[in-house]
Protein backbone atom coordinates (compact mmCIF):
# COMPACT_ATOMS: atom_id res chain seq x y z
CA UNK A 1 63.32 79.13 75.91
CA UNK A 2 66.70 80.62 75.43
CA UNK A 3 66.66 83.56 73.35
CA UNK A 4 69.70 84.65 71.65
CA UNK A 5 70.45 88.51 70.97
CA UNK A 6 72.25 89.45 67.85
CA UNK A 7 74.96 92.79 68.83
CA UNK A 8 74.30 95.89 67.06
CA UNK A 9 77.15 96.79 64.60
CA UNK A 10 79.18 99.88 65.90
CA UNK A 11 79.38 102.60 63.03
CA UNK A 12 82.96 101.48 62.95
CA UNK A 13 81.70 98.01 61.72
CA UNK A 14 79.13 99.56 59.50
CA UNK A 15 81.66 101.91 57.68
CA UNK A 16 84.40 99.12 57.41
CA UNK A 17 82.00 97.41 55.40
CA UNK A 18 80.61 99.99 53.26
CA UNK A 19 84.50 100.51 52.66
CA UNK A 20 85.38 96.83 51.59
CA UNK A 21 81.98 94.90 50.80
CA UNK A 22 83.12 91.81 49.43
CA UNK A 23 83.83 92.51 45.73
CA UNK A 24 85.85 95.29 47.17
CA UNK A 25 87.68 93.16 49.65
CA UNK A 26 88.51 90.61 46.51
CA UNK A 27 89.61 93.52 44.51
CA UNK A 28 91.99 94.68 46.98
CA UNK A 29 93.25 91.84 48.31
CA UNK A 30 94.01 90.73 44.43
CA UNK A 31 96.28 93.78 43.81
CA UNK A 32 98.59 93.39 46.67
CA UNK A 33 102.01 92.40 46.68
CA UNK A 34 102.86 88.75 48.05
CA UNK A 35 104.51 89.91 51.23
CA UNK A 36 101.39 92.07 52.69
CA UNK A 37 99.14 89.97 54.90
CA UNK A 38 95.40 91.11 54.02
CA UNK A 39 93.99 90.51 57.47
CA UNK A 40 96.92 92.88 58.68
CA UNK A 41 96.10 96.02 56.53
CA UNK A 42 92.50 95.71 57.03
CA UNK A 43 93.51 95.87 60.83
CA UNK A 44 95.68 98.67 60.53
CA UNK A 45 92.25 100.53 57.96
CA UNK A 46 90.14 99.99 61.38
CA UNK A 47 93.20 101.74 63.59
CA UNK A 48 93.56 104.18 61.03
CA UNK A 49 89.72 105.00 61.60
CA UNK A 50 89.24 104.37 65.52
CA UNK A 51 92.67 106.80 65.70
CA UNK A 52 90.65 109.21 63.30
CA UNK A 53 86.97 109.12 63.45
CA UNK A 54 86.72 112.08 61.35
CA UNK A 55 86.91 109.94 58.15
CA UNK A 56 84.17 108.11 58.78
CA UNK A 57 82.14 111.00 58.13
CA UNK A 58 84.02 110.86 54.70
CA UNK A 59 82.69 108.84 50.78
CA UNK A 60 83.34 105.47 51.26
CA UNK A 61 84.41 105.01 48.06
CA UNK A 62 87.15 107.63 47.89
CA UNK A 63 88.38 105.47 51.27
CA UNK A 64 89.10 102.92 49.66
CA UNK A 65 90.36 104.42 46.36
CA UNK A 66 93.39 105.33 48.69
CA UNK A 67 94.04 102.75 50.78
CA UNK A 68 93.82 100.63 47.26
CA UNK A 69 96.99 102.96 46.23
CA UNK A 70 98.50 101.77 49.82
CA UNK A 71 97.78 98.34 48.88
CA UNK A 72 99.29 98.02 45.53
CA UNK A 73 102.44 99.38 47.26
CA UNK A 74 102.69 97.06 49.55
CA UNK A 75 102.42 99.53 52.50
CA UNK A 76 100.14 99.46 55.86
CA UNK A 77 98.91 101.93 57.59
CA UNK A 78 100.16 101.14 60.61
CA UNK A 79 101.20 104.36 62.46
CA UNK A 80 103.68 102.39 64.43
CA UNK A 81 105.36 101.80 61.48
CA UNK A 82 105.54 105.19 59.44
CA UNK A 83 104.90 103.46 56.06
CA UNK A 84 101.56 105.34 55.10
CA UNK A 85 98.60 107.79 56.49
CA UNK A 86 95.35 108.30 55.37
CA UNK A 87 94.35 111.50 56.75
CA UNK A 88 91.54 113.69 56.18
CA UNK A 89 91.88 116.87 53.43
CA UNK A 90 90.46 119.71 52.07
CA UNK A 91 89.56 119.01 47.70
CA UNK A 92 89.48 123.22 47.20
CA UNK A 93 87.31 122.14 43.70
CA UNK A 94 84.82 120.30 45.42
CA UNK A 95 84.81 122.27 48.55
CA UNK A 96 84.75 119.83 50.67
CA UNK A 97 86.93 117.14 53.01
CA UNK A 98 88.18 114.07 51.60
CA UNK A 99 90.67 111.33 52.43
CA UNK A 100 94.00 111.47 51.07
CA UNK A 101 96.50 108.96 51.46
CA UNK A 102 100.41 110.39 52.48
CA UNK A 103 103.40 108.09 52.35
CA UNK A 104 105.60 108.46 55.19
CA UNK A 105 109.36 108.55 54.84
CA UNK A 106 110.04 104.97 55.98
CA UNK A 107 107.70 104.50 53.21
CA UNK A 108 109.85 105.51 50.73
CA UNK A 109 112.93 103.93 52.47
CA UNK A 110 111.38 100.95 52.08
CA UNK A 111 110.04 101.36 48.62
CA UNK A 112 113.67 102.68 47.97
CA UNK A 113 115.25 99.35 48.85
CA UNK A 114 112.93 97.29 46.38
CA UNK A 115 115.04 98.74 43.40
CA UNK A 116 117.98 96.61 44.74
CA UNK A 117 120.96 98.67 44.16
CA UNK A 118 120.17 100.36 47.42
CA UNK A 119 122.15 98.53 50.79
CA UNK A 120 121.00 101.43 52.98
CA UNK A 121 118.69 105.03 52.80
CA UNK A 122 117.74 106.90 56.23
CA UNK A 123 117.45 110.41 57.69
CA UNK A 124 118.42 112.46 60.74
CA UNK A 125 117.38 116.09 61.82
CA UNK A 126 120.44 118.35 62.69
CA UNK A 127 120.15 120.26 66.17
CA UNK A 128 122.28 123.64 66.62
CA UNK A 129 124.62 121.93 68.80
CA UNK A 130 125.33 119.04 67.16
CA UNK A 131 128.89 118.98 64.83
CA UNK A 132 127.56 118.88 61.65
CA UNK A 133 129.87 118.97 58.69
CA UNK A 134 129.43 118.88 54.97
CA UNK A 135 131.89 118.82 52.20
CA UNK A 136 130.86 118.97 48.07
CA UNK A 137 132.29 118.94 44.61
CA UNK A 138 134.29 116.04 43.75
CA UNK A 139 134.94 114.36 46.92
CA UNK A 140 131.46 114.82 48.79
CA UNK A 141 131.22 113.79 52.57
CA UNK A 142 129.21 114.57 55.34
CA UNK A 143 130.01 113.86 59.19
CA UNK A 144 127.17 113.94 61.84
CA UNK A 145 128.36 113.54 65.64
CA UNK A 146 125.48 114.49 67.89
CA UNK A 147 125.74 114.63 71.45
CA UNK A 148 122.82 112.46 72.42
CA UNK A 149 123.32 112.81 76.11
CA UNK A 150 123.37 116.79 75.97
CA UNK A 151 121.62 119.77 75.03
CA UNK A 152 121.35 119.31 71.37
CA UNK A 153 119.66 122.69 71.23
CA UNK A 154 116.95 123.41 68.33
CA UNK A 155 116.81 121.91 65.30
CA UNK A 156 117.92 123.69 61.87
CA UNK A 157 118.10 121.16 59.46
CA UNK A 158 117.78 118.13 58.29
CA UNK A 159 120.13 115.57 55.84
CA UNK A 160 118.86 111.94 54.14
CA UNK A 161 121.75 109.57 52.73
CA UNK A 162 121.48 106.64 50.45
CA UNK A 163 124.09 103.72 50.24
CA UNK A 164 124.49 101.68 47.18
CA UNK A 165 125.45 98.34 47.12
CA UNK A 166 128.85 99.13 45.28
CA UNK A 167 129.37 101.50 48.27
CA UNK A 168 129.16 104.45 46.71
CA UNK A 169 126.90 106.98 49.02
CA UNK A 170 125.21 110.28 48.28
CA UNK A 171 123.28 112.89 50.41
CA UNK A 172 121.03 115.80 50.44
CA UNK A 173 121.11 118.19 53.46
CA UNK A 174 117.96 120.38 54.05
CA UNK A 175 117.66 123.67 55.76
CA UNK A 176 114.63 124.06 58.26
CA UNK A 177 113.82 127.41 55.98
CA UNK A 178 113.68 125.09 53.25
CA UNK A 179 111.93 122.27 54.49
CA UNK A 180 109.31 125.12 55.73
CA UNK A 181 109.12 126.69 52.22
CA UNK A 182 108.02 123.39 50.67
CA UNK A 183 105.49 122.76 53.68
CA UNK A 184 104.51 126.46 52.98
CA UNK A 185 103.55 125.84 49.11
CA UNK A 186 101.49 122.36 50.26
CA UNK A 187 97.93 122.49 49.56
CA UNK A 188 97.26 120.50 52.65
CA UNK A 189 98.93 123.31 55.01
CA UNK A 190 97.06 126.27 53.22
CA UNK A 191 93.64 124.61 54.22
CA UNK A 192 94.70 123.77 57.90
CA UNK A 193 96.29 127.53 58.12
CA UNK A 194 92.88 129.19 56.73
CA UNK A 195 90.91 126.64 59.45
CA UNK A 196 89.09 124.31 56.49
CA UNK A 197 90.46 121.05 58.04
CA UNK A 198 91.90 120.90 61.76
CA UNK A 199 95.36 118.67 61.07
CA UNK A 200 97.90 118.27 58.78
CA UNK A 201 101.03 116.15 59.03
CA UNK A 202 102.91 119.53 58.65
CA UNK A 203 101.25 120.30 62.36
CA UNK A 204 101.21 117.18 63.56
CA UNK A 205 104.99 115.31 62.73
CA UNK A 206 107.45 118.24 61.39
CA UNK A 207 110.23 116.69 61.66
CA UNK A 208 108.86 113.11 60.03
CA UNK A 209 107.36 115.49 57.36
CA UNK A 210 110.74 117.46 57.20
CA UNK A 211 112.76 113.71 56.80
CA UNK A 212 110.53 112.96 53.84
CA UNK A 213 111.40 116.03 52.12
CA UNK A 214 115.13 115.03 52.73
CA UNK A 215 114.53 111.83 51.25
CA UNK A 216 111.94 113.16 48.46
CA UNK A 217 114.91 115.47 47.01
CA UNK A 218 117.32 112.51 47.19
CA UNK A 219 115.24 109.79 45.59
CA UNK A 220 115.49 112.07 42.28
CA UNK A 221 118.80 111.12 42.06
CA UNK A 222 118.87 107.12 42.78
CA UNK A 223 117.43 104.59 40.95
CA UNK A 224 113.73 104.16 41.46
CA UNK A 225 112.04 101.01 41.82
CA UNK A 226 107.97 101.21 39.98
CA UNK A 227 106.53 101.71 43.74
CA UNK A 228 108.78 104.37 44.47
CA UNK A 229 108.12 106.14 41.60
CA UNK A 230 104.47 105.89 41.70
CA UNK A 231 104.95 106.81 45.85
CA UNK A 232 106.40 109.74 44.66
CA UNK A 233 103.78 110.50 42.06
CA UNK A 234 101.01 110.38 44.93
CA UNK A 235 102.76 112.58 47.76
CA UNK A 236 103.66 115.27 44.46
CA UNK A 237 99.60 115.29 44.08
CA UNK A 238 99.13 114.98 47.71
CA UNK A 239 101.01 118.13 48.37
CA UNK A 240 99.43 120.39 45.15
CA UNK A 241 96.07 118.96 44.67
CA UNK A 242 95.15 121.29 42.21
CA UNK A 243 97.37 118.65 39.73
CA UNK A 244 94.59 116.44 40.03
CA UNK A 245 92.28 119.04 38.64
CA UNK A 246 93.91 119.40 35.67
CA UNK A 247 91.97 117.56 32.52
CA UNK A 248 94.58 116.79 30.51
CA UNK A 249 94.33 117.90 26.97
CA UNK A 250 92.43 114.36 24.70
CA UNK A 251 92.54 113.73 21.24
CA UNK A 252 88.95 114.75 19.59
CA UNK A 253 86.37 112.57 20.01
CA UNK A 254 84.67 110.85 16.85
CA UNK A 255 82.32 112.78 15.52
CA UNK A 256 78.63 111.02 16.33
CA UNK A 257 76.22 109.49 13.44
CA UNK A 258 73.36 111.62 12.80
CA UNK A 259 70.20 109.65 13.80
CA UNK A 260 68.39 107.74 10.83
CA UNK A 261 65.28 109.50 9.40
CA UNK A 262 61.88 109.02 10.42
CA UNK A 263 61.10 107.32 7.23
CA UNK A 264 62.72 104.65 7.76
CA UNK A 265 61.19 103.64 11.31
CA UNK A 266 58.57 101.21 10.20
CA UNK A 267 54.96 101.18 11.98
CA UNK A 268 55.72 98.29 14.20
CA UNK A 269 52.40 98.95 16.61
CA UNK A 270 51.07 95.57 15.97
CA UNK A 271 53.95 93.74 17.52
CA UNK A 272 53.63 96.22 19.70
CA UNK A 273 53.77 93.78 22.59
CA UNK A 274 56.41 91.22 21.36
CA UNK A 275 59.18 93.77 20.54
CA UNK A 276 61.15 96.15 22.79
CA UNK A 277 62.78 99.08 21.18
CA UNK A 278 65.47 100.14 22.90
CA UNK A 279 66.87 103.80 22.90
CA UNK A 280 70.00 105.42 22.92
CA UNK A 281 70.71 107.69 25.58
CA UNK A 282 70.04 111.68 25.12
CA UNK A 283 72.87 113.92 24.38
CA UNK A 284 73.87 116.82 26.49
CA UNK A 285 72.48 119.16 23.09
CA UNK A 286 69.22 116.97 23.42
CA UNK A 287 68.81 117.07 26.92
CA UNK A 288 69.27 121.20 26.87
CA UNK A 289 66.58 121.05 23.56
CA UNK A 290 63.74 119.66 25.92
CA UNK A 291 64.40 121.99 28.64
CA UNK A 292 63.38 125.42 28.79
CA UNK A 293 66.44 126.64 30.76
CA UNK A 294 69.81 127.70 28.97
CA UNK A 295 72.70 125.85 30.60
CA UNK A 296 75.66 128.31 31.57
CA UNK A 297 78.42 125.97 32.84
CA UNK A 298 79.43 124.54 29.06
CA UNK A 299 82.75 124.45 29.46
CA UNK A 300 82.22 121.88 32.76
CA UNK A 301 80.27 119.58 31.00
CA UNK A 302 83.04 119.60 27.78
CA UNK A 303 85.42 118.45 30.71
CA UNK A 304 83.68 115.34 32.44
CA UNK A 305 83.16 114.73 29.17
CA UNK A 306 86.48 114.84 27.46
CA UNK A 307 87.53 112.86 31.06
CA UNK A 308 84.70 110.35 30.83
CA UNK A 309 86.18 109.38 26.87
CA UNK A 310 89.09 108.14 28.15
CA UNK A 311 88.55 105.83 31.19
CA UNK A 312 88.45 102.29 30.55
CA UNK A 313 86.86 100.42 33.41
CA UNK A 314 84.06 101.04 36.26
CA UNK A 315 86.65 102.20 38.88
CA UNK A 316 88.03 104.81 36.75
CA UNK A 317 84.85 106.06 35.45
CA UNK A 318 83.58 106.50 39.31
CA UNK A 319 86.55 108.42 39.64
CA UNK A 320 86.44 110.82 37.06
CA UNK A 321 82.98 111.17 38.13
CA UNK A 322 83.12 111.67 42.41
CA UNK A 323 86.04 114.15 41.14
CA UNK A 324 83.44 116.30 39.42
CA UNK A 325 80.73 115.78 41.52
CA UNK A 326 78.04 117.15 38.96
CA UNK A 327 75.33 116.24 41.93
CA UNK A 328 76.62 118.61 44.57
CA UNK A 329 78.09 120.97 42.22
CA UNK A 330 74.30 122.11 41.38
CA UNK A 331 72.38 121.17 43.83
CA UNK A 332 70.03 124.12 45.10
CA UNK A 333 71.47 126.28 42.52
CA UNK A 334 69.07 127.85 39.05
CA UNK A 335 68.99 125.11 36.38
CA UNK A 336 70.29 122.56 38.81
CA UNK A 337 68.08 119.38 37.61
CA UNK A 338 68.73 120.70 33.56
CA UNK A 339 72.28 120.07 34.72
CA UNK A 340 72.68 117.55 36.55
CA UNK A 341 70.67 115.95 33.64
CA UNK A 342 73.03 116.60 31.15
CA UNK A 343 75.55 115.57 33.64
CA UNK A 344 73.87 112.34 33.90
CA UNK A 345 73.91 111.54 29.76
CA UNK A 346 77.11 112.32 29.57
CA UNK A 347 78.16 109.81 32.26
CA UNK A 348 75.48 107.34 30.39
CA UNK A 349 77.16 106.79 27.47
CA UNK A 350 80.50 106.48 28.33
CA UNK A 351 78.96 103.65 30.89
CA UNK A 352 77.18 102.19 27.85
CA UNK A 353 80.76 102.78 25.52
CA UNK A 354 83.02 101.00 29.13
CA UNK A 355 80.03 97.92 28.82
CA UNK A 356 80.34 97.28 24.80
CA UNK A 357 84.18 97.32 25.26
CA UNK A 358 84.01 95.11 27.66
């Protein structure tokens, strides 16, 4: 009798599919542009993760909440090709890693070109003994002639140029001083100089990370296709996460009918057995009223909930709510199950408010 043996998955397997189940996989696959090949970027996610094991010790869910951003820009993660990154990083709310998705500058190059008045965008690093000259005011120009058989000697600065299809170019030269004083105010480089994660792209690429903010300073300038203004919106939070920590200031919620009297709950203990009564879920006041212990963190739980009002779907709700992390936020700490209680109403009814919308 021939007995057939069915191979273990690897973790690498058993992550990939936490990551994109198959709802997931639809999902993703659904918000990509036509020219992105699905099988390709889910390819490049398992590269991404055999190159980087350190994410698989990361939330699935916030995995794919990233690449998902990748996706719907039409961008892989190939390394190779310098589109996109997902590396690991340090949330300093949370306090703890989490992936972060980083659009490289041939990322933006590309997304640059989608706007269609663009012929040509690129950028070059400047080494000390390269001739290297710039001209403003009315007549700008800028001449680069390196000597790329030679001793180009260090590098101190960097340039990106755009083209337009009329002909017209612009350009934006960068000092290494510069580029280092925007790497210097990144959120990213703070936690990898005070040892909380062990890479950034600051250590790892410079001088791709030093392009970028080339290009990053030009794009503000040329027209901007929808994915290169959204690109731009994600490596602005990338590099100060504590934008994402912001709650944004919501209009004030509708004030909440008072519950009906008792008098007019009829004795229904006959039927009993035929009739389900369903309740409402408890308010954070309520839940605090039936425990013993006085919550201190009130102005938290006004902010997941002011957050929570205004999502519309699932996705955004699980956010809002892996942002906060209520769960670790108390855990082991006085009052923790009285909060994470209250925590847990407040996310109930705005799952109960997403379901009757719906």
């Amino acid at each position: 009798m021939n007995v057939v043996t069915q191979a273990k998955p690897t973790k690498l397997d058993q992550f990939r599919m936490e990551v994109l189940p198959p709802e997931r996989r639809q999902e993703l696959v659904a918000g990509m542009p036509p020219h992105v090949r699905p099988e390709r970027f889910e390819r490049n996610l398992v590269n991404a993760m055999m190159q980087n094991p350190g994410l698989m010790d990361l939330d699935p869910r916030l995995i794919f909440r990233e690449i998902s951003k990748a996706a719907a820009l039409g961008l892989y993660l190939d390394p190779q090709l310098g589109e996109a990154y997902l590396i690991e990083s340090w949330n300093g709310k949370a306090k703890r890693k989490e992936p972060q998705l980083r659009i490289g500058y041939r990322g933006l190059i590309k997304l640059g070109r989608q706007s269609g008045e663009i012929s040509m965008i690129y950028a070059h690093e400047v080494h000390r003994n390269d001739f290297f000259e710039c001209s403003l005011g009315d007549h700008k120009s800028l001449v680069h002639k390196p000597d790329v058989f030679g001793d180009r000697g260090e590098i101190v600065g960097y340039y990106a140029v755009v083209k337009y299809q009329d002909g017209e170019t612009d350009f934006e030269p960068v000092t290494v001083a510069q580029a280092h004083a925007i790497r210097d105010r990144s959120d990213g480089w703070k936690a990898f100089s005070e040892g909380k994660i062990k890479s950034t792209p600051w250590a790892t690429d410079e001088v791709e990370m030093s392009k970028k903010t080339a290009i990053r300073r030009l794009t503000k300038r040329i027209p901007q296709s929808p994915e290169l203004a959204e690109a731009i919106n994600i490596e602005d939070a990338a590099e100060h996460s504590e934008m994402r920590n912001v709650t944004p200031q919501q209009p004030p919620k509708p004030p909440v009918p008072p519950p009906p009297p008792m008098e007019a709950i009829e004795d229904n203990s006959a039927a009993e057995d035929e009739t389900v009564i369903e309740h409402d879920e408890p308010t954070a006041e309520e839940v605090v009223s039936d425990n013993a212990e006085v919550v201190d963190d009130t102005t938290y739980f006004e902010q997941l909930e002011d957050a929570l009002a205004v999502v519309s779907d699932a996705a955004s709700l699980e956010e809002v709510w892996t942002e906060f992390d209520p769960m670790a936020r108390f855990d082991g700490k006085p009052q923790a199950e009285t909060n994470q209680a209250i925590a847990k109403a407040i996310r109930k009814r705005a799952e109960k408010r997403i379901g009757g919308a719906a």
